[in-house]
Protein backbone atom coordinates (compact mmCIF):
# COMPACT_ATOMS: atom_id res chain seq x y z
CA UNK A 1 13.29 1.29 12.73
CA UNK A 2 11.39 -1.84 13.47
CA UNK A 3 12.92 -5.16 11.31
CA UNK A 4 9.58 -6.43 10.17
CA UNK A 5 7.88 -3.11 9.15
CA UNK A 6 3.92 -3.87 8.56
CA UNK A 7 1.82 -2.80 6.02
CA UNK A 8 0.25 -0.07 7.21
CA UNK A 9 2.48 1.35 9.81
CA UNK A 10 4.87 4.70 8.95
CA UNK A 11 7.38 4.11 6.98
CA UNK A 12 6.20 0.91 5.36
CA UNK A 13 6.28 2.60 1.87
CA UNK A 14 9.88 4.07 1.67
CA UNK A 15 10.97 0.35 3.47
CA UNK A 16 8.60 -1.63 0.51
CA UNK A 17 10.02 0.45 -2.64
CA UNK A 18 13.59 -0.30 -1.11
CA UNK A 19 12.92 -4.00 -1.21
CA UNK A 20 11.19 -3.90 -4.33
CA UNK A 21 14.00 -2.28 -5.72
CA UNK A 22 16.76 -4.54 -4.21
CA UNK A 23 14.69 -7.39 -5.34
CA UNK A 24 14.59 -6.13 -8.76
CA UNK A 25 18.07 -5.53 -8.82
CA UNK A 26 18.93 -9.45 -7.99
CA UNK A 27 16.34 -10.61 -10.39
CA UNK A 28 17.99 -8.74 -13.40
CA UNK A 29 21.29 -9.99 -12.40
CA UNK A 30 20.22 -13.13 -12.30
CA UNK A 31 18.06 -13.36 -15.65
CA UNK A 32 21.48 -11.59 -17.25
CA UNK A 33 23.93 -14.14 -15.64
CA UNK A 34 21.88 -17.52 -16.67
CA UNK A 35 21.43 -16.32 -20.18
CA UNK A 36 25.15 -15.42 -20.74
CA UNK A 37 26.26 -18.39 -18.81
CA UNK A 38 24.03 -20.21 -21.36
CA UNK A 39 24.84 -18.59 -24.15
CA UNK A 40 29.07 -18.68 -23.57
CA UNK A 41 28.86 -22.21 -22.71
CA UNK A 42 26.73 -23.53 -25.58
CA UNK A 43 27.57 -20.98 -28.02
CA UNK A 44 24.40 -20.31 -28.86
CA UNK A 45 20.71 -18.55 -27.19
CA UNK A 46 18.99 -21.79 -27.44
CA UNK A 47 19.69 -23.75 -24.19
CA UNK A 48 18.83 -24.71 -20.63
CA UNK A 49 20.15 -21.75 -18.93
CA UNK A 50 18.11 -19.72 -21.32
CA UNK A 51 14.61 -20.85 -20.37
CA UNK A 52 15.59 -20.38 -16.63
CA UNK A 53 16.70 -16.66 -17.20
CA UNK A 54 12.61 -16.59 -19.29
CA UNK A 55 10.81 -17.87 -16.11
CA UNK A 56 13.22 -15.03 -13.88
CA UNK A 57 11.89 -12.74 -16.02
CA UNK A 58 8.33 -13.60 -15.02
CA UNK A 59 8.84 -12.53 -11.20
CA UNK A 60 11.40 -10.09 -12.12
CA UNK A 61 8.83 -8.08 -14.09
CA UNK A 62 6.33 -8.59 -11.30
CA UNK A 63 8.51 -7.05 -8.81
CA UNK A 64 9.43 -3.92 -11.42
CA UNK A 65 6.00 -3.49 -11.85
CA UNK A 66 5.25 -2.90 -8.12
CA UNK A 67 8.28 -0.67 -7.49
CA UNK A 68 6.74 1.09 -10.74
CA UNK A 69 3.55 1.69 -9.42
CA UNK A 70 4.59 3.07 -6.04
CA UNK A 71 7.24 5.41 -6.99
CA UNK A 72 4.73 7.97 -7.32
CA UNK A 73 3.85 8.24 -3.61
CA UNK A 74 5.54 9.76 -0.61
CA UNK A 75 5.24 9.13 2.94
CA UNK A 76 4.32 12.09 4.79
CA UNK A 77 6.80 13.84 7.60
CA UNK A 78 7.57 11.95 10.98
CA UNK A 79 5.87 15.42 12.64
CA UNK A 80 2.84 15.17 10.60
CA UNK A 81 2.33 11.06 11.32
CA UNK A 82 2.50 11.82 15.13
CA UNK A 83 -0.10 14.97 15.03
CA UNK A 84 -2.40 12.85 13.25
CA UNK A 85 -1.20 9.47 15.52
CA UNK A 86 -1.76 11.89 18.76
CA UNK A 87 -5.94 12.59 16.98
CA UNK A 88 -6.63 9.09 17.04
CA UNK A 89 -4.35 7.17 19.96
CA UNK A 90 -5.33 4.15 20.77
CA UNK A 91 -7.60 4.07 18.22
CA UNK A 92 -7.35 2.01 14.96
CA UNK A 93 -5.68 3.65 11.52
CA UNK A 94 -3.16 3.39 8.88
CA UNK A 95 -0.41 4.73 7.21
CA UNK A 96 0.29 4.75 3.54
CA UNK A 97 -2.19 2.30 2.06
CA UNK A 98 -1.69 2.68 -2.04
CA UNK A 99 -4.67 0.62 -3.60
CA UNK A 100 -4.51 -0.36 -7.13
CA UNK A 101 -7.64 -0.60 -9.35
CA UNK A 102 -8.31 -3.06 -12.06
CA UNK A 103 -8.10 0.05 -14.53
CA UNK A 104 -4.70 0.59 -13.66
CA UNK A 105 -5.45 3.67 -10.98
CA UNK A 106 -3.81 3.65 -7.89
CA UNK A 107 -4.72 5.64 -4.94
CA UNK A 108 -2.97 6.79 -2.34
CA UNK A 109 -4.26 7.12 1.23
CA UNK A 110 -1.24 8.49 3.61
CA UNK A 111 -3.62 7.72 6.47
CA UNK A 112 -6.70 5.69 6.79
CA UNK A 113 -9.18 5.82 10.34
CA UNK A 114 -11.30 3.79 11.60
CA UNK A 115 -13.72 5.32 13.49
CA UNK A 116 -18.04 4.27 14.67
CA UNK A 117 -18.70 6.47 12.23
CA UNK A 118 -17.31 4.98 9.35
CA UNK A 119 -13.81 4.96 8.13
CA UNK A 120 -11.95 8.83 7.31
CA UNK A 121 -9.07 8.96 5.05
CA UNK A 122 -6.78 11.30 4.24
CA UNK A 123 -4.92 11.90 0.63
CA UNK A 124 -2.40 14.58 -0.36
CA UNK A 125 -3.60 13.85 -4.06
CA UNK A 126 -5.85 16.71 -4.85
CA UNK A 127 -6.26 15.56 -8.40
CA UNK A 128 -7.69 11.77 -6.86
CA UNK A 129 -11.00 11.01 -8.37
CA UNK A 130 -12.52 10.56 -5.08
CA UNK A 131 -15.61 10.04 -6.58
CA UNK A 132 -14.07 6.92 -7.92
CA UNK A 133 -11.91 5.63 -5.13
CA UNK A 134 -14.74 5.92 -2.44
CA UNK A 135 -17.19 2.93 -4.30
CA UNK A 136 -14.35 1.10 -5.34
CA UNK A 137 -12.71 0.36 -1.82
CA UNK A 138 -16.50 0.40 -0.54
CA UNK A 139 -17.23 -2.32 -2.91
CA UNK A 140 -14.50 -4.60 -1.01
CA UNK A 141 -15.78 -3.40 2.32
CA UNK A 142 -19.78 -4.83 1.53
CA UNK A 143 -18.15 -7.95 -0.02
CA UNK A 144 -16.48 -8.27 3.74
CA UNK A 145 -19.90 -7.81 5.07
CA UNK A 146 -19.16 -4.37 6.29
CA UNK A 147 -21.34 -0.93 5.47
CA UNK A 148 -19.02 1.17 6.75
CA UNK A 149 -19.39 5.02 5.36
CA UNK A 150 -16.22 6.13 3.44
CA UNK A 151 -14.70 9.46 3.28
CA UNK A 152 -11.95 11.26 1.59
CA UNK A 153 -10.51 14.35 2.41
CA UNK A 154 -7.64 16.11 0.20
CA UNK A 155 -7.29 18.74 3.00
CA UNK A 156 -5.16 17.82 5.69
CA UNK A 157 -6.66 20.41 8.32
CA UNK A 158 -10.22 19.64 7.63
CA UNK A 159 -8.96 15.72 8.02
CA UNK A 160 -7.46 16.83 11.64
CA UNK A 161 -10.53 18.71 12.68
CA UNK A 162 -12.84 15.85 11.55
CA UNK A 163 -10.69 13.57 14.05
CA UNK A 164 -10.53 15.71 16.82
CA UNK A 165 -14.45 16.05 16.62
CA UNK A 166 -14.85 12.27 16.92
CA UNK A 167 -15.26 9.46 19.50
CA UNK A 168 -11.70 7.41 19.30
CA UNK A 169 -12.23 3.80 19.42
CA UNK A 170 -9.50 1.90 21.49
CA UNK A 171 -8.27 -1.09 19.37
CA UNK A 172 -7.59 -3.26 22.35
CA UNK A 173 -11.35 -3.54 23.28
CA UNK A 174 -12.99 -2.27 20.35
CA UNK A 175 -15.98 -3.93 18.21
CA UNK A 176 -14.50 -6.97 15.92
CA UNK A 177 -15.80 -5.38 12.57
CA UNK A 178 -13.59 -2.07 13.17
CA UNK A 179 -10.37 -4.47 12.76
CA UNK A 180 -12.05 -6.04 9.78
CA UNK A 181 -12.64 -3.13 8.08
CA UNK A 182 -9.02 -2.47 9.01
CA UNK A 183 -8.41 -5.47 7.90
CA UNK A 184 -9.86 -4.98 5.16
CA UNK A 185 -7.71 -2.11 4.00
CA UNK A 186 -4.95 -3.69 4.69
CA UNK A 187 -5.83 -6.44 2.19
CA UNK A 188 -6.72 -4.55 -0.84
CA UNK A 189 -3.85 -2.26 -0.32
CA UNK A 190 0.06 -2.60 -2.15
């Protein structure tokens, strides 16, 4: 497995909670440590040490919050990244792009293609309002001056057959605004 793992590339998700998690981890220790450090060598809570183990606490609870909101998703299998990779080589798309609203939804998109036709997503969430997710990441897309169309799809074979019917677009000499509205994506995503 590659060192520096990008967002949107297979595996990124399982690699990001794993960090999150170690990060966490270090964070509580250290919040722990500099308040009982604190406390045992002044005798009491109200010290030094003690407002340095409140302002760990700040990123600390950042970071749990994060891991917290992707534990819920799953990448997919290694078999089922390269069917879909094989649909869309050397075309442009992403892997495991969780988006978080401002109403505390998240939504998870285990693959994400850009294609002339607009952009075609895939989520094993049946129970996603789609009917919420499509304006939302739309919304970012106009305000990056891109129109591109938005869909979907909960069912993985439909998602396939919807690729194999469409033109690929190579990402070495494809149109600028197809890696913006990548880019895009990439940006709004966890």
């Amino acid at each position: 497995m590659n060192g520096m793992l990008r967002k949107g590339k297979y595996g990124y998700l399982k690699r990001k909670k794993i960090l999150l998690l170690i990060i966490s981890a270090v964070l509580a220790a250290g919040v722990a440590g500099m308040y009982l450090i604190g406390y045992f060598t002044s005798g009491h809570s109200v010290n030094l040490m003690t407002l340095f183990a409140l302002l760990t606490a700040i990123p600390f609870a950042i970071c749990l919050t994060n891991l917290i909101s992707l534990l819920p998703f799953k990448s997919g299998t290694e078999e089922a990244f390269q069917e879909v990779k094989a649909l869309v080589d050397p075309g442009v798309m992403d892997c495991e792009l969780v988006i978080a609203n401002k109403d505390g939804r998240s939504y998870f998109l285990r693959y994400a293609v850009v294609l002339e036709e607009g952009i075609f997503a895939y989520t094993p969430d049946e129970k996603m309002k789609t009917d919420l997710a499509v304006p939302y990441v739309r919304n970012f897309l106009r305000l990056n001056d891109s129109d591109a169309e938005l869909v979907i799809f909960t069912d993985l074979q439909a998602f396939k057959e919807k690729l194999a019917s469409s033109d690929r677009l190579d990402r070495e000499s494809c149109d600028e605004k197809y890696l913006r509205q990548e880019g895009t994506l990439l940006a709004i995503s966890m």
